[in-house]
Protein backbone atom coordinates (compact mmCIF):
# COMPACT_ATOMS: atom_id res chain seq x y z
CA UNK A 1 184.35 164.52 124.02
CA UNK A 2 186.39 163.52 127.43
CA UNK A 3 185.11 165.15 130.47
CA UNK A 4 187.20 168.85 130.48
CA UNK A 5 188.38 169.67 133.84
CA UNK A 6 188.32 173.10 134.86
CA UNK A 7 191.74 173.98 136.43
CA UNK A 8 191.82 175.70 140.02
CA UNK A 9 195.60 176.05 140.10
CA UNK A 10 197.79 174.78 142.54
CA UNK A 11 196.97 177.15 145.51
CA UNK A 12 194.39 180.36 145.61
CA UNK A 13 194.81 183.29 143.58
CA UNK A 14 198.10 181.48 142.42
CA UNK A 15 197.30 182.80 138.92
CA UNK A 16 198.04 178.75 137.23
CA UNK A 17 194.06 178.29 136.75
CA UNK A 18 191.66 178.91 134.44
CA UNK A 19 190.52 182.09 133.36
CA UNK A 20 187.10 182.83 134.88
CA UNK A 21 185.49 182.09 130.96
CA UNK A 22 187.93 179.39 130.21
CA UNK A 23 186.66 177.71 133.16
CA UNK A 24 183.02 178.42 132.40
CA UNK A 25 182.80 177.17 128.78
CA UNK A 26 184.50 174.15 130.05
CA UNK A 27 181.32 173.75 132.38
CA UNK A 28 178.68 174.42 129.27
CA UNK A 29 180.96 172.02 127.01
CA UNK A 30 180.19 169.44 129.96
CA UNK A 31 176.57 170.36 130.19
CA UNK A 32 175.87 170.26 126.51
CA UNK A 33 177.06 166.65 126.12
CA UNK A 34 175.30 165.47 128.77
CA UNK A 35 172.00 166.72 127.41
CA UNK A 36 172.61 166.00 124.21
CA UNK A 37 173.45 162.49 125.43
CA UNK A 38 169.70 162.52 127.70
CA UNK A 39 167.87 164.05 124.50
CA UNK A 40 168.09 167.67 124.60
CA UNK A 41 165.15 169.19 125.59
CA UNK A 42 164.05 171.96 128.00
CA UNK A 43 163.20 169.93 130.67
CA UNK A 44 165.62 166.67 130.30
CA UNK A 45 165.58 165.74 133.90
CA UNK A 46 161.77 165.69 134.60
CA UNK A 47 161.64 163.83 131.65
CA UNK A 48 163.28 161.13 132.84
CA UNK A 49 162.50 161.20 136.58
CA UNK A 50 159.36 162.68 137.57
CA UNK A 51 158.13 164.66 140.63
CA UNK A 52 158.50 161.58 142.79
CA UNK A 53 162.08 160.14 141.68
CA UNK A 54 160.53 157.27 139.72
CA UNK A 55 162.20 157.02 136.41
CA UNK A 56 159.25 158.16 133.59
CA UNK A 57 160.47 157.37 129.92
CA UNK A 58 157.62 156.74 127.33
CA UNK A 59 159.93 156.88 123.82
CA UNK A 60 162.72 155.53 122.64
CA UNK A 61 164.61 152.21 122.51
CA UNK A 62 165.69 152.43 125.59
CA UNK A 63 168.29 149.97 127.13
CA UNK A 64 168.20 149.08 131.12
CA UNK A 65 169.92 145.47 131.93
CA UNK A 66 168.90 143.51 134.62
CA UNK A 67 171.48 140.93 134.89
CA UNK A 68 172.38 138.68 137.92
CA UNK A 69 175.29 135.81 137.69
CA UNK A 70 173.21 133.76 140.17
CA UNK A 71 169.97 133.26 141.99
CA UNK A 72 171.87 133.95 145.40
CA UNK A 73 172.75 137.31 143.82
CA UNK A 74 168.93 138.32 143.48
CA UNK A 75 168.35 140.81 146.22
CA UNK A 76 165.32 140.74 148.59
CA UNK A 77 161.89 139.70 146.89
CA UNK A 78 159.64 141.52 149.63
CA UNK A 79 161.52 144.86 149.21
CA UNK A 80 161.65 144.76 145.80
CA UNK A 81 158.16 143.51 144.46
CA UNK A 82 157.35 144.34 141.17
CA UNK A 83 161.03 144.00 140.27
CA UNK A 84 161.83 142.13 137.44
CA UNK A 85 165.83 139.81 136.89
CA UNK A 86 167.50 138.08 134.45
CA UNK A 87 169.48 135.18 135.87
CA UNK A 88 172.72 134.08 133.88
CA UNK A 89 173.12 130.54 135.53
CA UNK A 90 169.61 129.43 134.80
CA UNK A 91 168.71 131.87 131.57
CA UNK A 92 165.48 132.95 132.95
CA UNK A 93 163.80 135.74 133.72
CA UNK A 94 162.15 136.38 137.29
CA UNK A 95 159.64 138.69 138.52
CA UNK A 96 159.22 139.43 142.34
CA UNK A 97 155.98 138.98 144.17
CA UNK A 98 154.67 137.91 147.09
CA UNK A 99 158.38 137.75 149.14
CA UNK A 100 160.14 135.42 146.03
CA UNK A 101 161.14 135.41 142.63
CA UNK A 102 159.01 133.60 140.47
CA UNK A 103 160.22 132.27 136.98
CA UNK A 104 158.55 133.73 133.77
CA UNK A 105 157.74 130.88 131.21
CA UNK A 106 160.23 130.05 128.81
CA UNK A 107 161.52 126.88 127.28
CA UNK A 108 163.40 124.94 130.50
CA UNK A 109 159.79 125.33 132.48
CA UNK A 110 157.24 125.57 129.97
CA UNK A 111 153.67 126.89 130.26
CA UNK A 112 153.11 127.83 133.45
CA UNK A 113 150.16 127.88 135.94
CA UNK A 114 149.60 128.76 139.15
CA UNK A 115 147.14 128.20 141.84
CA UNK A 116 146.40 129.59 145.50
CA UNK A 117 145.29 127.22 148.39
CA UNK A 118 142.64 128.33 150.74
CA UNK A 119 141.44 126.33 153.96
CA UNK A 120 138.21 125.32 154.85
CA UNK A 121 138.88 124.74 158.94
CA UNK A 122 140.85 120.99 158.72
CA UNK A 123 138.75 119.45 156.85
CA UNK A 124 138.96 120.43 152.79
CA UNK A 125 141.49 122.50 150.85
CA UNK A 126 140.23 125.38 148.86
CA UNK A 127 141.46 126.79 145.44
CA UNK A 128 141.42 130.15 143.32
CA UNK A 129 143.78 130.27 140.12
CA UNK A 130 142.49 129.44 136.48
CA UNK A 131 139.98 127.12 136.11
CA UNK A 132 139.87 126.06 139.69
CA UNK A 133 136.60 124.85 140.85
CA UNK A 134 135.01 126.31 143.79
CA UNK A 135 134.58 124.66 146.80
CA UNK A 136 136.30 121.75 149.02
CA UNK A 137 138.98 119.69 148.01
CA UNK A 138 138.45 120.38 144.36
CA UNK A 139 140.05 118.04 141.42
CA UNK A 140 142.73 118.90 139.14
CA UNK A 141 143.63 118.42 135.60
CA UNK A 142 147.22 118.48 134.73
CA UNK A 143 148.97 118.00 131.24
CA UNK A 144 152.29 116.67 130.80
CA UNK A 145 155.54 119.15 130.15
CA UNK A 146 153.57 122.12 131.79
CA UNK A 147 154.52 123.49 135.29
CA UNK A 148 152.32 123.67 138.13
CA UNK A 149 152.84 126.04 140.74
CA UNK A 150 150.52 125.79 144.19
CA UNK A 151 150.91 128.23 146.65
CA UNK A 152 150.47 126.89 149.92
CA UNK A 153 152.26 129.63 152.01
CA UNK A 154 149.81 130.82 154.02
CA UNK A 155 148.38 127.51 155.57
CA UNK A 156 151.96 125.71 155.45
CA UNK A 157 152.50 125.54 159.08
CA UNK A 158 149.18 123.78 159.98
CA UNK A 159 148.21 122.22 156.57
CA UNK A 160 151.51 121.25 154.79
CA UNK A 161 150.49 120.29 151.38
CA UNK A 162 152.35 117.43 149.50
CA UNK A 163 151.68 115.68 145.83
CA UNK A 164 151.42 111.59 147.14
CA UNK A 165 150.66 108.82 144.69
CA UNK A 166 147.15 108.06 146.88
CA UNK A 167 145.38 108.88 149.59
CA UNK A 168 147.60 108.14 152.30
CA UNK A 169 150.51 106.85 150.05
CA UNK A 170 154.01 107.88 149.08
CA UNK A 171 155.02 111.69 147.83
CA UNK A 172 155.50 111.28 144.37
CA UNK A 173 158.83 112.76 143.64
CA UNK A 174 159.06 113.15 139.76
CA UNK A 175 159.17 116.93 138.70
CA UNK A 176 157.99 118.07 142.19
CA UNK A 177 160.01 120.37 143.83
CA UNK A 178 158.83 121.39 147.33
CA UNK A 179 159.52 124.74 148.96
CA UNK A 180 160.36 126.07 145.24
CA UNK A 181 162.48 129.03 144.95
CA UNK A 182 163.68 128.85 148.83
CA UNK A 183 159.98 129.87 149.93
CA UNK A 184 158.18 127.54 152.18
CA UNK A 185 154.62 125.83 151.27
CA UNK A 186 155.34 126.66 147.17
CA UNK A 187 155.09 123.61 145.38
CA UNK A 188 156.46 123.61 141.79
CA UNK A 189 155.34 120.48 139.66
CA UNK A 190 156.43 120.07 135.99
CA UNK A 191 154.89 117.17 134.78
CA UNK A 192 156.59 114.61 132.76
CA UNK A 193 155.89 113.12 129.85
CA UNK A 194 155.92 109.62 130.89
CA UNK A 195 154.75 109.70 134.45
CA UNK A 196 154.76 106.59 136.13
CA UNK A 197 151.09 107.18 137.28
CA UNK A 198 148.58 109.53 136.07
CA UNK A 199 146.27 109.38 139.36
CA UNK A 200 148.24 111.28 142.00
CA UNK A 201 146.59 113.42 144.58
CA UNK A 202 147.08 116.62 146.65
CA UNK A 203 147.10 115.68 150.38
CA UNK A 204 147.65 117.36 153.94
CA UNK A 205 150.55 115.70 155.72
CA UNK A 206 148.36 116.35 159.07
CA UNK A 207 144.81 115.88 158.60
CA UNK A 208 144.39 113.01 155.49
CA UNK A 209 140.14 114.48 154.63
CA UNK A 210 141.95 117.37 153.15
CA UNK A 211 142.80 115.12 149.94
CA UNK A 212 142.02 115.91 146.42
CA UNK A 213 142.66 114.24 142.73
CA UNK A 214 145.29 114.75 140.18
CA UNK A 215 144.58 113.45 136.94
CA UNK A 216 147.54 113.87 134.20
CA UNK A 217 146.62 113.73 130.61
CA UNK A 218 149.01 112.28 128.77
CA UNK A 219 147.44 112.76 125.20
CA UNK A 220 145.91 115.37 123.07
């Protein structure tokens, strides 16, 4: 059914309107279709937004889209955390935490795994995530074609954190994409399949004791 109109005439009391009932059963026509559309019970409303305006639907195949063209279209991480995006340019999905959008795994990024760096003064990084051993400057295994993510935002201004090829050496480059996802001291590494050196290590651009190993396994 289209939308019915009730008609008010041209002017008041001109006499070109709808009848007082006319009018009114165009209003229940208008009501009923909209419930019927939302489910039809007694209490349609509250049973899709609750006491606090949050929607609250638990039946149904329901159908919400999340769809952005672009990640420039994603709005504001921090505001909306929790939130959850597809992206059309990249096919992914994203979830928002921490201030950004973070990548769900699928098959461009692979499995993914992420760990948290800690401080220990300027002498030793520090690690929680899975599997991460306790204490300073803790190794890491890595396997080739899954991504990395280490989360170096909250000691980024004193202890940048880069991926080198040795103590002291070269940032290796392959896979590594510093300040991922436009947030500063987020490292993303997806690790090839044919790196050109499994030893790498995690090192402090500023103080070179707070250095630990990579190891990539390259085989089952």
């Amino acid at each position: 059914m289209a939308k019915q109109t009730v008609g008010i005439g041209s002017s008041a009391n001109d006499g070109t309107g709808d009848t007082l009932r006319a009018g009114a059963d165009k209003i229940n026509d208008n009501f009923t279709e909209i419930y019927n559309a939302l489910g039809n019970s007694s209490s349609v409303l509250t049973d899709i937004i609750d006491a606090n305006g949050l929607f609250d639907v638990s039946s149904g195949a329901n159908k919400i889209v999340f769809y952005y063209s672009a990640l420039t279209d994603l709005p504001s991480a921090s505001t909306y955390h929790g939130a959850v995006a597809h992206v059309h340019a990249t096919g992914g999905l994203y979830f928002a935490h921490g201030g950004a959008w973070l990548r769900l795994n699928d098959e461009t990024s692979g499995p993914v795994t992420k760990y948290i760096a800690g401080v220990n003064g300027s002498s030793a990084y520090t690690f929680t995530g899975p599997g991460a051993t306790s204490g300073d400057n803790p190794n890491f295994v890595f396997y080739c074609g899954h991504t990395y993510l280490i989360d170096n935002t909250a000691n980024v201004s004193s202890h940048p954190l880069q991926i080198r090829t040795s103590n002291g050496g070269s940032a290796f480059t392959t896979g590594v994409t510093e300040n991922f996802n436009s947030t500063t001291g987020l490292t993303q590494f997806i690790v090839p399949h044919e790196p050109s050196d499994t030893t790498l290590v995690y090192q402090c651009t500023n103080h070179s004791s707070m250095v630990g190993n990579i190891t990539i396994i390259t085989t089952n």
